[in-house]
Protein backbone atom coordinates (compact mmCIF):
# COMPACT_ATOMS: atom_id res chain seq x y z
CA UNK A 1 -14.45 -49.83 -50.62
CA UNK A 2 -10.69 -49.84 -50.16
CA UNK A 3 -9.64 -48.12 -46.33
CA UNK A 4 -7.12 -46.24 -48.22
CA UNK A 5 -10.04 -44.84 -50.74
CA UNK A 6 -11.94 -43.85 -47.86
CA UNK A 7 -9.24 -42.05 -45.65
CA UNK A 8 -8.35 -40.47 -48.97
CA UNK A 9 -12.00 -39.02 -49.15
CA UNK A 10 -11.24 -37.95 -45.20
CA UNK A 11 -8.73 -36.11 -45.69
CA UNK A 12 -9.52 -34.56 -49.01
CA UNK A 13 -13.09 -33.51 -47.05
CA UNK A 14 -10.65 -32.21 -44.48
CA UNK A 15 -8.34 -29.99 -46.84
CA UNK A 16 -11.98 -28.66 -48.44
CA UNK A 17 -13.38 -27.45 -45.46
CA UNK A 18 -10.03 -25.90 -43.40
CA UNK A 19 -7.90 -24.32 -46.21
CA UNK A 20 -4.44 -24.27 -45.73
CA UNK A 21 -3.99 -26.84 -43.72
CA UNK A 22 -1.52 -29.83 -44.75
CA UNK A 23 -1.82 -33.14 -43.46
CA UNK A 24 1.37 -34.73 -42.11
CA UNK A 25 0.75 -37.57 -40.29
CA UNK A 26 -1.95 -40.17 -39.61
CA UNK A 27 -1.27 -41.34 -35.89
CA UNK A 28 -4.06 -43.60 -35.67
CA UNK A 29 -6.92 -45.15 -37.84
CA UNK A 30 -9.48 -48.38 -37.66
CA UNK A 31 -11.64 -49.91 -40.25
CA UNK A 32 -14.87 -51.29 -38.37
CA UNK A 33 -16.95 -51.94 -40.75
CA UNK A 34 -16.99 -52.40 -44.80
CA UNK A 35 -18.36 -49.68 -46.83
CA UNK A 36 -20.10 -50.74 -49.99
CA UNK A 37 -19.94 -48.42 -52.97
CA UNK A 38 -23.42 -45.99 -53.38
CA UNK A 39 -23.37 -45.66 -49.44
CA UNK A 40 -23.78 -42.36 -48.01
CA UNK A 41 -20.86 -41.40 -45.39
CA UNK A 42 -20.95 -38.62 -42.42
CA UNK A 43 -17.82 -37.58 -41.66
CA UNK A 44 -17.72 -36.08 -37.83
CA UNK A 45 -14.36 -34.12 -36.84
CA UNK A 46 -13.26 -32.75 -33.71
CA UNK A 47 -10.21 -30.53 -32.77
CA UNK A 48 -8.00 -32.80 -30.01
CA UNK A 49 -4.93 -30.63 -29.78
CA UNK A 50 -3.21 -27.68 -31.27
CA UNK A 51 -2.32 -29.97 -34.54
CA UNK A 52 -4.29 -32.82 -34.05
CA UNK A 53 -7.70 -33.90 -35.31
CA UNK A 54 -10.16 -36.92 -34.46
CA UNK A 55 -12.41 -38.04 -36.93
CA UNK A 56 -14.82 -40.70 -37.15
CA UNK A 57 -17.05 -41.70 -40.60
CA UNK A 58 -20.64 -43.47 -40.21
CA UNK A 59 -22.80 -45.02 -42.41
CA UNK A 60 -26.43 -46.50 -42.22
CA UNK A 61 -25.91 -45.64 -38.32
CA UNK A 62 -22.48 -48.38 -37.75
CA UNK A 63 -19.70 -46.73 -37.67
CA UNK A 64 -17.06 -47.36 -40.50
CA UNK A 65 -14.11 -46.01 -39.04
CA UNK A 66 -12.19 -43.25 -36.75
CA UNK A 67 -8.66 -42.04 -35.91
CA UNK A 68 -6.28 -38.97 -35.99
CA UNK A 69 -4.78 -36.63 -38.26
CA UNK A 70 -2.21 -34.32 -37.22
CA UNK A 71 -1.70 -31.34 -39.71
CA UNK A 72 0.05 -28.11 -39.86
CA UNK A 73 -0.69 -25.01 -41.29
């Protein structure tokens, strides 16, 4: 699967579960691993600052990818 289609998928997550928030920025993000399609993905996200988030997205227990958001609300 694409990185774009699955940062997509983060930040649409993201927007689901903490309404009114709009993402501005995307400071930082690595692809580890490939993700094939019909994998299951857990999405883990932490609060770094006022307006920034860390997230990080495993799969079959490797880790697929991580980085920052920064949002506003």
């Amino acid at each position: 699967m694409p990185g774009v289609v699955i940062l997509g998928e983060v930040m649409s997550c993201i927007r689901l579960h903490m309404h009114g928030i709009e993402v501005i920025a995307v400071p930082a993000v690595k692809f580890l691993t490939p993700l094939l399609p019909g994998i299951r993905v857990r999405l883990s996200v932490d609060k770094k600052q006022e307006s920034l988030l860390g997230f990080s997205c495993h799969a079959e227990n490797k880790l697929i990818c991580n980085g920052q958001i920064r949002f506003k609300v």
